[in-house]
C-alpha atoms as a PDB file:
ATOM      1  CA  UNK A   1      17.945 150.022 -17.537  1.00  0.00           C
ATOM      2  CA  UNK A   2      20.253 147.465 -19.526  1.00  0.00           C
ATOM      3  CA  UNK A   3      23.684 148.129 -19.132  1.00  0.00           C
ATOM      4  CA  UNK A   4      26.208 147.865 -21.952  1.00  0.00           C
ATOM      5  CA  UNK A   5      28.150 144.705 -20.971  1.00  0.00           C
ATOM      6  CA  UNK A   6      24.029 142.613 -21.270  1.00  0.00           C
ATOM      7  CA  UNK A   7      23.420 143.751 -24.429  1.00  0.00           C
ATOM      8  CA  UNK A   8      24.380 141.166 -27.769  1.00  0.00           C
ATOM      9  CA  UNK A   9      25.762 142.765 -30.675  1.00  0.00           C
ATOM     10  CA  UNK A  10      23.715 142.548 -33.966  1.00  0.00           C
ATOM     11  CA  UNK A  11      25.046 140.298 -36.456  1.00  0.00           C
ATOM     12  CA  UNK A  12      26.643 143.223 -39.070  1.00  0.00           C
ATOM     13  CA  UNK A  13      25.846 142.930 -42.988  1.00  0.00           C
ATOM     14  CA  UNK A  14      29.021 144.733 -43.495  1.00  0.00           C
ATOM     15  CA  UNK A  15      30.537 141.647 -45.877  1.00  0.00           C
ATOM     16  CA  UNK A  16      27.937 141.806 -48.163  1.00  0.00           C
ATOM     17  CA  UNK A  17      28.996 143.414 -51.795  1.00  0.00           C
ATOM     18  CA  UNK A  18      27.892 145.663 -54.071  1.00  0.00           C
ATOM     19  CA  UNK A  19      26.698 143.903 -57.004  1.00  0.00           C
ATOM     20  CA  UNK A  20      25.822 140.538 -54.793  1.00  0.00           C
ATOM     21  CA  UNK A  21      22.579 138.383 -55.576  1.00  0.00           C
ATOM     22  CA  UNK A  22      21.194 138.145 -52.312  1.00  0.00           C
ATOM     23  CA  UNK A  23      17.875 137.352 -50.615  1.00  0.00           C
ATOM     24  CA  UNK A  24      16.405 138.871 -47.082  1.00  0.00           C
ATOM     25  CA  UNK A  25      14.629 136.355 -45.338  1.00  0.00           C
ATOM     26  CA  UNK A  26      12.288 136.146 -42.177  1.00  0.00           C
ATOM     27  CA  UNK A  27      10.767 133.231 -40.320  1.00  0.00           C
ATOM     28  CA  UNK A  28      12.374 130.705 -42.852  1.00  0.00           C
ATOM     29  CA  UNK A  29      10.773 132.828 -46.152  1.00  0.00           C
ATOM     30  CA  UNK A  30      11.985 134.697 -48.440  1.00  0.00           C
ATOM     31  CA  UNK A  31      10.221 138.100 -48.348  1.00  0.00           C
ATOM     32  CA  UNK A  32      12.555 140.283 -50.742  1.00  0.00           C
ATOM     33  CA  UNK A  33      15.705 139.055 -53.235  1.00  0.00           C
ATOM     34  CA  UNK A  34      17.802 141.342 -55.801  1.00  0.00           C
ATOM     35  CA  UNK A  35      20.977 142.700 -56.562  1.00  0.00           C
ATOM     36  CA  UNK A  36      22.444 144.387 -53.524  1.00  0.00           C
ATOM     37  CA  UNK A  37      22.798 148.201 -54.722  1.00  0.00           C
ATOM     38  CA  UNK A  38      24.160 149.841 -51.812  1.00  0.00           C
ATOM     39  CA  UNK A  39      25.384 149.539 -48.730  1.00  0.00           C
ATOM     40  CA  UNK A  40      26.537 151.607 -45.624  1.00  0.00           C
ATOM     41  CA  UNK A  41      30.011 151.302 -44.429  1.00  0.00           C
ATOM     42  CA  UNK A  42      28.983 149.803 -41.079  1.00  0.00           C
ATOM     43  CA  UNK A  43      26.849 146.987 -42.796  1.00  0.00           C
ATOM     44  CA  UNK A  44      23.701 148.196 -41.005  1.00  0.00           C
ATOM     45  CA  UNK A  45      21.757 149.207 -44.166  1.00  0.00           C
ATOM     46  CA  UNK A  46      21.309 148.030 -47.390  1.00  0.00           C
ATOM     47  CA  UNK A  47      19.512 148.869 -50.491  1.00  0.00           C
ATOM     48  CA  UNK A  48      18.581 145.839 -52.548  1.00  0.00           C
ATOM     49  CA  UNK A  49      16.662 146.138 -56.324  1.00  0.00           C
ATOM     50  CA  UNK A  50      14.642 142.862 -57.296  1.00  0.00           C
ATOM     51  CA  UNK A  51      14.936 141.780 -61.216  1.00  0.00           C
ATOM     52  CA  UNK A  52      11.362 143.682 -61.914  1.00  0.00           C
ATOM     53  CA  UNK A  53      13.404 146.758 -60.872  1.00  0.00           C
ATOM     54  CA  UNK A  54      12.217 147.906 -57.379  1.00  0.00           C
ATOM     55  CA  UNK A  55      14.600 149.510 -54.745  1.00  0.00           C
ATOM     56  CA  UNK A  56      14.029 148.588 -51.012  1.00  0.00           C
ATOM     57  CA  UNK A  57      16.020 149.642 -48.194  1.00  0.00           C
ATOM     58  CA  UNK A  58      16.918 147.412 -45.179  1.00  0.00           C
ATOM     59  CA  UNK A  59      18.125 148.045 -42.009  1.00  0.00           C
ATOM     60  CA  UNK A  60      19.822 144.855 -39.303  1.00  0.00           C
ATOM     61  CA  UNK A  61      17.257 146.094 -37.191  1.00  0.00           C
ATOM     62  CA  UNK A  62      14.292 144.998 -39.206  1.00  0.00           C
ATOM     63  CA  UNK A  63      14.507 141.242 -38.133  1.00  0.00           C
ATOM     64  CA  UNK A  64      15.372 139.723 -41.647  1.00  0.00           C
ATOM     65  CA  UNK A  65      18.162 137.186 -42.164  1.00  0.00           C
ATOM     66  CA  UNK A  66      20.772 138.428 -45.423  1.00  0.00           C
ATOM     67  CA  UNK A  67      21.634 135.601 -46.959  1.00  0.00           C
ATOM     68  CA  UNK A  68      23.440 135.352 -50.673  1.00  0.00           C
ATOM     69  CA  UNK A  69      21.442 133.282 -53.418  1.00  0.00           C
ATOM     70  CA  UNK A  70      22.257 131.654 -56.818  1.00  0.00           C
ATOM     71  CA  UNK A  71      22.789 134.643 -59.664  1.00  0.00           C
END
């Protein structure tokens, strides 16, 4: 069993805005990029909706890097 004091703390997405262009990458590519539409309080989730109008959610845990992009 891992104790506490072992385990790293997640980056947190909690500095990310409503409203903010943004892409999620993973393994150096871009897999999604939108408008971020929501977010929770703790920065683990967000909800981000691409230009053609679809909605994914994404959670820290889900291995993608947040990064903001050009409007």
């Amino acid at each position: 069993m891992t104790s506490m004091m072992n385990r790293v703390k997640a980056p947190r997405w909690d500095d990310v805005e409503i409203g903010e262009s943004v892409e999620l990458r993973r393994n150096g590519r871009t897999a999604f990029a939108g408008l971020v539409d929501a977010r929770t309080d703790d920065g683990d989730i967000v909800w981000v909706t691409a230009a053609a109008g679809v909605r994914r959610l994404f959670h820290i845990a889900d291995g993608f890097d947040l990064a903001g992009s050009p409007a």
